[in-house]
C-alpha atoms as a PDB file:
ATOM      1  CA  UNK A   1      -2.184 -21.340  63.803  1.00  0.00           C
ATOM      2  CA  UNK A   2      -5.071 -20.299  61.899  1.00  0.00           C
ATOM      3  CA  UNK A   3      -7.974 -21.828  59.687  1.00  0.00           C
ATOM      4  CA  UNK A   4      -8.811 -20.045  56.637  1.00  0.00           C
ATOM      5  CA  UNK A   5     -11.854 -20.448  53.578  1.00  0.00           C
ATOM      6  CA  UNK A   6      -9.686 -17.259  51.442  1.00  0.00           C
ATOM      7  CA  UNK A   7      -6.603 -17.126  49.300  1.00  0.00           C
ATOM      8  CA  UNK A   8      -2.927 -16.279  51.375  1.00  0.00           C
ATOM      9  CA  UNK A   9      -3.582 -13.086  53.005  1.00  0.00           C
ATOM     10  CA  UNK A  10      -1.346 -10.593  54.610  1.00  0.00           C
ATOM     11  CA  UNK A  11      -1.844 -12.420  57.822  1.00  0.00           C
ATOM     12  CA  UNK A  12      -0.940 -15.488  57.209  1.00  0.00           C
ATOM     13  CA  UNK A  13       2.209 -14.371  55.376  1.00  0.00           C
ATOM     14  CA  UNK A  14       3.421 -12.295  58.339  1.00  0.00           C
ATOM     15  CA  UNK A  15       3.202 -15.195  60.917  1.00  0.00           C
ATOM     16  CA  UNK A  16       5.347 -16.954  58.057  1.00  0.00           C
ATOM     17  CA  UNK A  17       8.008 -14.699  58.336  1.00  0.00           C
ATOM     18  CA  UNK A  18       8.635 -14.491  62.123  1.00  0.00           C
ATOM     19  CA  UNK A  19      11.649 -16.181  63.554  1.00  0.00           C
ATOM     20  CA  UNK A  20      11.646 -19.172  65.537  1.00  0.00           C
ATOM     21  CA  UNK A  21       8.054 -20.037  64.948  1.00  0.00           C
ATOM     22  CA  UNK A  22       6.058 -22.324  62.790  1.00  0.00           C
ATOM     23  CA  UNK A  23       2.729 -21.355  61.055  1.00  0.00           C
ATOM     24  CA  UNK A  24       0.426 -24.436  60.601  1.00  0.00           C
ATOM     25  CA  UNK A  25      -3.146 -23.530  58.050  1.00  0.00           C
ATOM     26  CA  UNK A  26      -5.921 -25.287  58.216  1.00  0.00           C
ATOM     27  CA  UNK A  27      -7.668 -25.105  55.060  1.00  0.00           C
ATOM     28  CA  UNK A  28     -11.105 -26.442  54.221  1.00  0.00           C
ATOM     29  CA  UNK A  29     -13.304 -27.057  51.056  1.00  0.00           C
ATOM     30  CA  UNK A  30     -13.132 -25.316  48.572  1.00  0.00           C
ATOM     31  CA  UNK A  31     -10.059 -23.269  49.978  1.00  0.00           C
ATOM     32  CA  UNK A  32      -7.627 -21.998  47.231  1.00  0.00           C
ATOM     33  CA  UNK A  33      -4.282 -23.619  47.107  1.00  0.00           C
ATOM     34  CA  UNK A  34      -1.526 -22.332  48.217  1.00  0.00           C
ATOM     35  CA  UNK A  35       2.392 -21.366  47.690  1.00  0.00           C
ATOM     36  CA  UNK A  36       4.896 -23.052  49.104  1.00  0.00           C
ATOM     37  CA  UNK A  37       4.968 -20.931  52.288  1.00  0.00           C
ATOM     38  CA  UNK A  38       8.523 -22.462  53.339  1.00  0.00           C
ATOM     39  CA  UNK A  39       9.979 -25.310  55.173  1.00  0.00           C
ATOM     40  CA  UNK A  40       8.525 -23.817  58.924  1.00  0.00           C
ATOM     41  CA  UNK A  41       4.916 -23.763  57.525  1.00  0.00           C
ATOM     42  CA  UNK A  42       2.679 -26.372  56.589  1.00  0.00           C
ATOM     43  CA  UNK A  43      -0.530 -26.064  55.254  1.00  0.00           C
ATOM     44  CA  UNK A  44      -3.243 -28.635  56.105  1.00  0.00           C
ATOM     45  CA  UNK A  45      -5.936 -29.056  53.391  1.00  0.00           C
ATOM     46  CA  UNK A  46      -8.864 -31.510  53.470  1.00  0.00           C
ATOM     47  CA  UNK A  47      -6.648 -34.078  51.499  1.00  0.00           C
ATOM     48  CA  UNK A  48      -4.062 -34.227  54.568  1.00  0.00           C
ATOM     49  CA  UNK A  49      -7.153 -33.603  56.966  1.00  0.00           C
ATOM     50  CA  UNK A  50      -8.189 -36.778  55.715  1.00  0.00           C
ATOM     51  CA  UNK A  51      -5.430 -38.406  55.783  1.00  0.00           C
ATOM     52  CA  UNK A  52      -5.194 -37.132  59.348  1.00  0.00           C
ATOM     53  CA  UNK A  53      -8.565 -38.921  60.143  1.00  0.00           C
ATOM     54  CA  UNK A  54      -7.516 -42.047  59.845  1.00  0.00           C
ATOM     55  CA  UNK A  55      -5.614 -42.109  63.076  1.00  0.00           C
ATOM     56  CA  UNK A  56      -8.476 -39.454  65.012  1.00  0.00           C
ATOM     57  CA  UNK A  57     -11.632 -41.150  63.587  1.00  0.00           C
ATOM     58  CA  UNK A  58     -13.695 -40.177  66.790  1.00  0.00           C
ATOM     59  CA  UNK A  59     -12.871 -36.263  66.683  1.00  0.00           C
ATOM     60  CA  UNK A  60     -13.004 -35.728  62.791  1.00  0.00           C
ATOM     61  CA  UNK A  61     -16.451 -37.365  62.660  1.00  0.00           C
ATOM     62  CA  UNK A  62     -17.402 -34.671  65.097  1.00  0.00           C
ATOM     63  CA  UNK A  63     -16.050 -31.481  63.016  1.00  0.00           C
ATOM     64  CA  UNK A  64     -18.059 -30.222  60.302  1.00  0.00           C
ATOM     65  CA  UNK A  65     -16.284 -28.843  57.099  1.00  0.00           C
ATOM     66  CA  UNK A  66     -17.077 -25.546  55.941  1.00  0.00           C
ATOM     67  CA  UNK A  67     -16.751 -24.596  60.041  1.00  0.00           C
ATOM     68  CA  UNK A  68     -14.468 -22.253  62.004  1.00  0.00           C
ATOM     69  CA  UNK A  69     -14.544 -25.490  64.212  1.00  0.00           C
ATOM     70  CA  UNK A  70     -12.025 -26.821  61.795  1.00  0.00           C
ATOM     71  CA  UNK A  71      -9.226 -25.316  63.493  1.00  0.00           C
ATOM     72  CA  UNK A  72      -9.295 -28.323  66.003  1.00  0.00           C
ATOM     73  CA  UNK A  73      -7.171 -29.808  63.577  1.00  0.00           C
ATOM     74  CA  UNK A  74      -4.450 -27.293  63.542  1.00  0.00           C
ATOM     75  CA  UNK A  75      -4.745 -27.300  67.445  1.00  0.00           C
ATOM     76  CA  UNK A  76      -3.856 -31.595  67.552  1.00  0.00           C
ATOM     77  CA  UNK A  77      -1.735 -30.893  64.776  1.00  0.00           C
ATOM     78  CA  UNK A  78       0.588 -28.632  67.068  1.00  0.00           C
ATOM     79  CA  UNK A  79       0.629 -30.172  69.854  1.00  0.00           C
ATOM     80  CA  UNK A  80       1.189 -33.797  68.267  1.00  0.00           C
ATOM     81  CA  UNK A  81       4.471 -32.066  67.151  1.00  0.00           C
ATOM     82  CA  UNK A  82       5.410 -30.264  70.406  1.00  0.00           C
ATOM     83  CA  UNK A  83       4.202 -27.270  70.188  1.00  0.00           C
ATOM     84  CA  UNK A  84       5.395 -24.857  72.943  1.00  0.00           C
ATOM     85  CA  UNK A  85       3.033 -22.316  72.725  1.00  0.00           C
ATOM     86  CA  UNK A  86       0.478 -21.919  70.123  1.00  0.00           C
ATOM     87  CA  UNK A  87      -0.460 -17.823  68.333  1.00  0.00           C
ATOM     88  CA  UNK A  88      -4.274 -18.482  67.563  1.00  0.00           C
ATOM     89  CA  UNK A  89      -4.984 -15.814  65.263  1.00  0.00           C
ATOM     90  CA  UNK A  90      -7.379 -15.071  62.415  1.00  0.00           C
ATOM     91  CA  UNK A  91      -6.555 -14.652  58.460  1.00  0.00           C
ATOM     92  CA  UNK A  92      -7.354 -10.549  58.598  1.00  0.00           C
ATOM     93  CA  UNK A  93      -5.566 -10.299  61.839  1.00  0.00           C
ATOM     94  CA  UNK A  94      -2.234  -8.520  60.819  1.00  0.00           C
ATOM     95  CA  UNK A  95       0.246  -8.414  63.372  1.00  0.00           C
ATOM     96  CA  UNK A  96       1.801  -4.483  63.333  1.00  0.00           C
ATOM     97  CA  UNK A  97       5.000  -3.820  62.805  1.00  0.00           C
ATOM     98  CA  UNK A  98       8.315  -5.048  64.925  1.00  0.00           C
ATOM     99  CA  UNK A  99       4.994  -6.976  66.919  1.00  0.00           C
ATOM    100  CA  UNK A 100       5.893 -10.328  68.222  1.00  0.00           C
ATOM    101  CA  UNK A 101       3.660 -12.650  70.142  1.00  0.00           C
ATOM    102  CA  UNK A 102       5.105 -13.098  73.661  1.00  0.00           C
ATOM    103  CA  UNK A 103       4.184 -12.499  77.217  1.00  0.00           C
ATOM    104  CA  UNK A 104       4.068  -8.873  78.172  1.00  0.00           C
ATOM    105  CA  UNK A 105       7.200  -7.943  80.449  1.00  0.00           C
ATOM    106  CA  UNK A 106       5.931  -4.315  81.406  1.00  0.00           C
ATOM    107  CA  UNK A 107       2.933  -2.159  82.959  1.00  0.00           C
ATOM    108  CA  UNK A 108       1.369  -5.702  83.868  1.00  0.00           C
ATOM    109  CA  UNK A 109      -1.796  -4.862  86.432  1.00  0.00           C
ATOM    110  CA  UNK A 110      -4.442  -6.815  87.679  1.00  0.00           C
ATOM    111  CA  UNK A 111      -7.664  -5.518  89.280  1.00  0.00           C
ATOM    112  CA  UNK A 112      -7.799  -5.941  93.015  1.00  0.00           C
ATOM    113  CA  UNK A 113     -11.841  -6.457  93.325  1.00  0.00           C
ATOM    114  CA  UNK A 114     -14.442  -7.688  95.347  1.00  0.00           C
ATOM    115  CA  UNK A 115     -15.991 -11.778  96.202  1.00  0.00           C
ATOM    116  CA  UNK A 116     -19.537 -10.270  94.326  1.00  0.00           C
ATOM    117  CA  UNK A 117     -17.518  -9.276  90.914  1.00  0.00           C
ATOM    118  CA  UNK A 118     -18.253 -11.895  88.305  1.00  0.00           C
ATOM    119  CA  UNK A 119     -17.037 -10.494  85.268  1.00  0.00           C
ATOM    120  CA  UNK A 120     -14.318  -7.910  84.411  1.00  0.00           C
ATOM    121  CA  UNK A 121     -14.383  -5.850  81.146  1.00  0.00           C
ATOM    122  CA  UNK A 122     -10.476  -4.789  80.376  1.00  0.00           C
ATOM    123  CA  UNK A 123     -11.393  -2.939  77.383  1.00  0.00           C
ATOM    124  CA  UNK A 124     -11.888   0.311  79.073  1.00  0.00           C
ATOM    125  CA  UNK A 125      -8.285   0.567  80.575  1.00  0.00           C
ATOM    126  CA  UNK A 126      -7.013  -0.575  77.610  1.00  0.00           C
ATOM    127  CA  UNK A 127      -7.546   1.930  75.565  1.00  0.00           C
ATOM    128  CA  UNK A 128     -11.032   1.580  74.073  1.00  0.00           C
ATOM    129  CA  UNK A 129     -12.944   5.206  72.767  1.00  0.00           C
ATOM    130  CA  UNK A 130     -14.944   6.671  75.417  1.00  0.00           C
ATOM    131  CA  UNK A 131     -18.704   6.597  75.144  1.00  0.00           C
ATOM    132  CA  UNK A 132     -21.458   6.755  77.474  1.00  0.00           C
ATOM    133  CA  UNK A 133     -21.269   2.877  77.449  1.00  0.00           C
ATOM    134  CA  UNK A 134     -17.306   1.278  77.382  1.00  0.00           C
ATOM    135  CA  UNK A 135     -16.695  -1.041  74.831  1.00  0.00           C
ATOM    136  CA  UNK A 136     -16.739  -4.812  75.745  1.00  0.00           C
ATOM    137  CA  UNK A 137     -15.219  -7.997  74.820  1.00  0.00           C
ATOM    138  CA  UNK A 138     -18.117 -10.548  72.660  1.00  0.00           C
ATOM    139  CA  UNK A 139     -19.206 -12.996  75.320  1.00  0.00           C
ATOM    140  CA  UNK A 140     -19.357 -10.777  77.958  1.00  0.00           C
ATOM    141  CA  UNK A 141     -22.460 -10.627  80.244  1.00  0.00           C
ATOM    142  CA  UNK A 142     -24.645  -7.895  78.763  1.00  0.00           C
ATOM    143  CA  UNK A 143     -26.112  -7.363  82.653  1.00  0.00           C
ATOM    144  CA  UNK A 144     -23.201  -6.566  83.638  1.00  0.00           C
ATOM    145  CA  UNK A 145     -22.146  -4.064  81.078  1.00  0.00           C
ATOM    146  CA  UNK A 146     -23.619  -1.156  82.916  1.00  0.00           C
ATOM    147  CA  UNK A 147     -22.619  -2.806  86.687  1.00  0.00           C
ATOM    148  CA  UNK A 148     -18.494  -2.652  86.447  1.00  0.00           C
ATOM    149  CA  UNK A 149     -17.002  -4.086  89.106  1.00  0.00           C
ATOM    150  CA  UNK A 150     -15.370  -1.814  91.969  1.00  0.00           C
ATOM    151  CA  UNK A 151     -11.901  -2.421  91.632  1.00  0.00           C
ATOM    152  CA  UNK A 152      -8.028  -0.956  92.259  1.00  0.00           C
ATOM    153  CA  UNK A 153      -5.304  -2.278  90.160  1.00  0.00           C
ATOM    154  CA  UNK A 154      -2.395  -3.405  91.872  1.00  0.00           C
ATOM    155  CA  UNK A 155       1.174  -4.570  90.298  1.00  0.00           C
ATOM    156  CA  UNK A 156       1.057  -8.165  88.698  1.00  0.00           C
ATOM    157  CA  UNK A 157       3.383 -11.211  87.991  1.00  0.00           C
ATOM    158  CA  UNK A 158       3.189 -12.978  84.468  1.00  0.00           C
ATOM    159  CA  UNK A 159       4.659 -16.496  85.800  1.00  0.00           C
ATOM    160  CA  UNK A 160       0.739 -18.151  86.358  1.00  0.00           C
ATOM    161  CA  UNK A 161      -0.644 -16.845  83.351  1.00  0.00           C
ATOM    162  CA  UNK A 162      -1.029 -19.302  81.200  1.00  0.00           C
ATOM    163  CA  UNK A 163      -3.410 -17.167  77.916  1.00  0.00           C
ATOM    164  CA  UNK A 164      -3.050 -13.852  76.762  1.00  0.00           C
ATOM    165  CA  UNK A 165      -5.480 -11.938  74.826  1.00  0.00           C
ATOM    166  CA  UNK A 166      -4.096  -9.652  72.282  1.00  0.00           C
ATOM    167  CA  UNK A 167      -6.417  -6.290  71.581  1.00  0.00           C
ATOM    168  CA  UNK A 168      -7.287  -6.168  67.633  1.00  0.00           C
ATOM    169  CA  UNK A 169      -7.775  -2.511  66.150  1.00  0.00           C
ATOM    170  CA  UNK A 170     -10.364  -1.668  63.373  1.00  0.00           C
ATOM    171  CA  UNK A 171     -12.464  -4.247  63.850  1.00  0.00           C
ATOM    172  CA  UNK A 172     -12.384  -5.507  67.507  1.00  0.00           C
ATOM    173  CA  UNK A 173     -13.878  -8.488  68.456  1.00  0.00           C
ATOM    174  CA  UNK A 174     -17.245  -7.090  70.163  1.00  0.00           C
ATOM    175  CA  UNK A 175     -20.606  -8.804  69.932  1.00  0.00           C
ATOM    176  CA  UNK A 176     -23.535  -7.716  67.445  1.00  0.00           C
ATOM    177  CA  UNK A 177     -25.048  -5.636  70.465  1.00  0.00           C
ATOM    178  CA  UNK A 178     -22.290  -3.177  70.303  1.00  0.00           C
ATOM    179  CA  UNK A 179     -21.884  -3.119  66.566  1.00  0.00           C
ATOM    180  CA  UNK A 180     -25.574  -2.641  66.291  1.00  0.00           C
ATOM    181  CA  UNK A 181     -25.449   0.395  68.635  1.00  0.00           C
ATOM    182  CA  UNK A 182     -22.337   2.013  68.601  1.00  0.00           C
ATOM    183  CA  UNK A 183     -19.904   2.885  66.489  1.00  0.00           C
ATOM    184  CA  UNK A 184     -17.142   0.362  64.513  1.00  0.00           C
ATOM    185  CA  UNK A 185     -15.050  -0.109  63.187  1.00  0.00           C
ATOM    186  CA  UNK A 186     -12.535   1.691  66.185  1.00  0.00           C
ATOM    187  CA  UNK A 187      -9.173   1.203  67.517  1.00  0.00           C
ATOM    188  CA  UNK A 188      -7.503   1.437  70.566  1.00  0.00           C
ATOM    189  CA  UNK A 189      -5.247   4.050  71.638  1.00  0.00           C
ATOM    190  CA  UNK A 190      -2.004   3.362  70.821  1.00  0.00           C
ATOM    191  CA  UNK A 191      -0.692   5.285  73.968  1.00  0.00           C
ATOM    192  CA  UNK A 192      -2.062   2.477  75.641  1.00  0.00           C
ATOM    193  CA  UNK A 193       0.738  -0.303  76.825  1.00  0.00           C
ATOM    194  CA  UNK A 194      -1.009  -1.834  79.629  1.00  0.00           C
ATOM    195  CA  UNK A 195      -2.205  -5.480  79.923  1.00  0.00           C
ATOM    196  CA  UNK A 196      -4.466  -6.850  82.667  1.00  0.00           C
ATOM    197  CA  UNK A 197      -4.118 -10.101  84.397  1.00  0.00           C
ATOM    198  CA  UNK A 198      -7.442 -11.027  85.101  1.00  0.00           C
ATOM    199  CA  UNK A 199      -7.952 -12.791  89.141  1.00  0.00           C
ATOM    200  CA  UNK A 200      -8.971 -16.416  89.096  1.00  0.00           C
ATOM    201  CA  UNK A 201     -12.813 -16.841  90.104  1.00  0.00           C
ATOM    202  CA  UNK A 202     -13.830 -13.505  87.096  1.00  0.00           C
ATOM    203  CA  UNK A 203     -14.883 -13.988  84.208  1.00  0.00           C
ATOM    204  CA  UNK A 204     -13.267 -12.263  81.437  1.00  0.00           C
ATOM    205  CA  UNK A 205     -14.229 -14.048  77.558  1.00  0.00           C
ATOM    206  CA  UNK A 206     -11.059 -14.348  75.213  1.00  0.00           C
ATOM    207  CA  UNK A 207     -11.486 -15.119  71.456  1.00  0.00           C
ATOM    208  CA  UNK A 208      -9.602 -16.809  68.653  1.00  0.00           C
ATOM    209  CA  UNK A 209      -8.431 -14.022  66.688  1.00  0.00           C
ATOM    210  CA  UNK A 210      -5.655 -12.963  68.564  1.00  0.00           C
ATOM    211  CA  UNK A 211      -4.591 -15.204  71.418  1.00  0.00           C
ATOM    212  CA  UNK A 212      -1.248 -16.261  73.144  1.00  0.00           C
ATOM    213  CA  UNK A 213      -1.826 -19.746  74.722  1.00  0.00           C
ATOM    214  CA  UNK A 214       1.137 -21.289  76.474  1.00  0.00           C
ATOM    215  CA  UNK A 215       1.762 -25.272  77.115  1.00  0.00           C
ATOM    216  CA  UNK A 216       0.491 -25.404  80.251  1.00  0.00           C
ATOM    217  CA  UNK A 217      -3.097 -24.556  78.501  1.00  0.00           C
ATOM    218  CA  UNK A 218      -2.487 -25.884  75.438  1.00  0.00           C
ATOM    219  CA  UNK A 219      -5.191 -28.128  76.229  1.00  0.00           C
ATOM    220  CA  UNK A 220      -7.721 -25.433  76.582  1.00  0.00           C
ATOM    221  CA  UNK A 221      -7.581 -25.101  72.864  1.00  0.00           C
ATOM    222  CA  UNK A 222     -10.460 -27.400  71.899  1.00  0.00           C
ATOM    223  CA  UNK A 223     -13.148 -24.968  70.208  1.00  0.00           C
ATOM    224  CA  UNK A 224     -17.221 -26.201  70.718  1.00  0.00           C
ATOM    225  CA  UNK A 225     -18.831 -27.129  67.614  1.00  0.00           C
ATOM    226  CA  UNK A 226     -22.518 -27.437  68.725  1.00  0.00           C
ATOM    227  CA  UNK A 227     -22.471 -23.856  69.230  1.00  0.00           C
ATOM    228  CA  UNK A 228     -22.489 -20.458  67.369  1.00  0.00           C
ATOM    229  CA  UNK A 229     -20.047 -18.879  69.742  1.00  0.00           C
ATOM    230  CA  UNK A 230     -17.502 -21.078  69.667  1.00  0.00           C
ATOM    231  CA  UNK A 231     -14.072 -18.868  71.434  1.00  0.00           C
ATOM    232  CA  UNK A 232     -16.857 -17.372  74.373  1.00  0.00           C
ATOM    233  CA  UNK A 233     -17.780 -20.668  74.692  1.00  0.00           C
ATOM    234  CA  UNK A 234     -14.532 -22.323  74.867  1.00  0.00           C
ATOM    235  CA  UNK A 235     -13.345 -19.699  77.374  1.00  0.00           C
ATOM    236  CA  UNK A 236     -15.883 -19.987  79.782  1.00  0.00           C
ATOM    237  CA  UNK A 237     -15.453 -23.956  80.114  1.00  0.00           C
ATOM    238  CA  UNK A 238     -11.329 -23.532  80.178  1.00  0.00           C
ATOM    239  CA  UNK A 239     -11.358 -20.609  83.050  1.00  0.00           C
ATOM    240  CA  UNK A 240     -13.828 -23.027  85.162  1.00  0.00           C
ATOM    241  CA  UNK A 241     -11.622 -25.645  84.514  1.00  0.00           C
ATOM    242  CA  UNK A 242      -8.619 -23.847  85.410  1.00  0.00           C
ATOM    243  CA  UNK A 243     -10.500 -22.428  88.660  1.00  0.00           C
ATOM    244  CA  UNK A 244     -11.053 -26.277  89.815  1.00  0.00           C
ATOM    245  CA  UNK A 245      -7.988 -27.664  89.301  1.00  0.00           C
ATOM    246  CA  UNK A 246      -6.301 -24.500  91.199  1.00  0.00           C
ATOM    247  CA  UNK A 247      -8.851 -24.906  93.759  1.00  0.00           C
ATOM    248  CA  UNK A 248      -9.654 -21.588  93.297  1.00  0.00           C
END
């Protein structure tokens, strides 16, 4: 599920093509038509948005057009037709080859750390370039850039996990601090297989580029329009949530 403002791009083709998924588009004004992508695709443009609104007046009154917000849409859209899990991904964000979105099923760790940690940056063990400050995820709490958390990493289980961040090379999603003072675009090494579970009660932001979210947090989905960083945003509010009704 993506939104897009751009003609068909690479991106949205290869989602197309996968087996036993569906790609829904969300288009907005002024974005180009497009092919027929297929009888598992549908693309939603603001004459079917509208026609959409009729039944959702309350929520399409809140979403502006010409807004990465848009993607709501595709998000009800989904779900209203049973969706199962939901790839949230971005129109430059080409999967690589043989690359299928699913839940990792080897070298799964999670950091064993203490009640003070607050936030945990993953980008480090995941293969990020060394510098004399690790890369971090956008949304992350610049305080706590320099204060990493002490931690071990012990074995972990996939069953409770309910989102999973995918890492995007090239152009990774980092905040305008670290593309104002270190070096992008960069990728991460591709030695690098491990995924980290992250412990309930830690922050750790996810985006919209990239992002496995199963059913049981398909409701998580709904991105923030009243503010700039939508996905950060949207995170923060869904892990809380999660942490309450866990009772964690």
């Amino acid at each position: 599920m993506c939104t897009t403002i751009h003609p068909l791009s690479d991106a949205i083709l290869g989602i197309g093509k996968l087996q036993d998924w569906a790609l829904v588009v969300v288009g907005d004004e002024g974005t180009p038509t497009f092919p027929d992508l297929g009888e598992r695709a549908v693309m939603l443009d603001a004459a079917a948005q509208r026609h959409m609104a009729h039944d959702f007046a309350g929520l399409f009154e809140l979403l502006p057009w010409r807004h990465f917000g848009r993607k709501n849409i595709g998000y009800l859209y989904a779900i209203l037709h049973g969706a199962e899990e939901v790839w949230d991904f971005d129109d430059d964000n080409v999967l690589q080859d043989a690359v299928q979105p699913t839940v990792p099923s080897a070298n799964v760790v999670a950091p064993k750390v203490g009640a003070d940690c607050a936030a945990f940056n993953p980008y480090p063990h995941m293969g990020a370039p060394a510098s004399d400050v690790e890369a971090w995820p956008r949304g992350f709490p610049l305080n706590l850039v320099r204060a990493p958390c002490a931690h071990t990493f012990e074995a972990a289980a996939t069953g409770d996990v309910a989102v999973w961040q995918s890492l995007a090379n090239n152009e990774p999603d980092v905040d305008g601090i670290f593309r104002l003072t270190r070096i992008t675009p960069f990728s991460f090494a591709a030695a690098s297989t491990t995924s980290v579970v992250i412990p309930p009660g830690v922050l750790t932001p996810y985006n919209a580029q990239a992002t496995l979210v199963l059913q049981p947090a398909l409701w998580s989905l709904l991105l923030p329009v009243t503010v700039s960083a939508g996905p950060p945003a949207r995170h923060s509010a869904a892990a809380a949530c999660a942490w309450l009704v866990a009772g964690e």
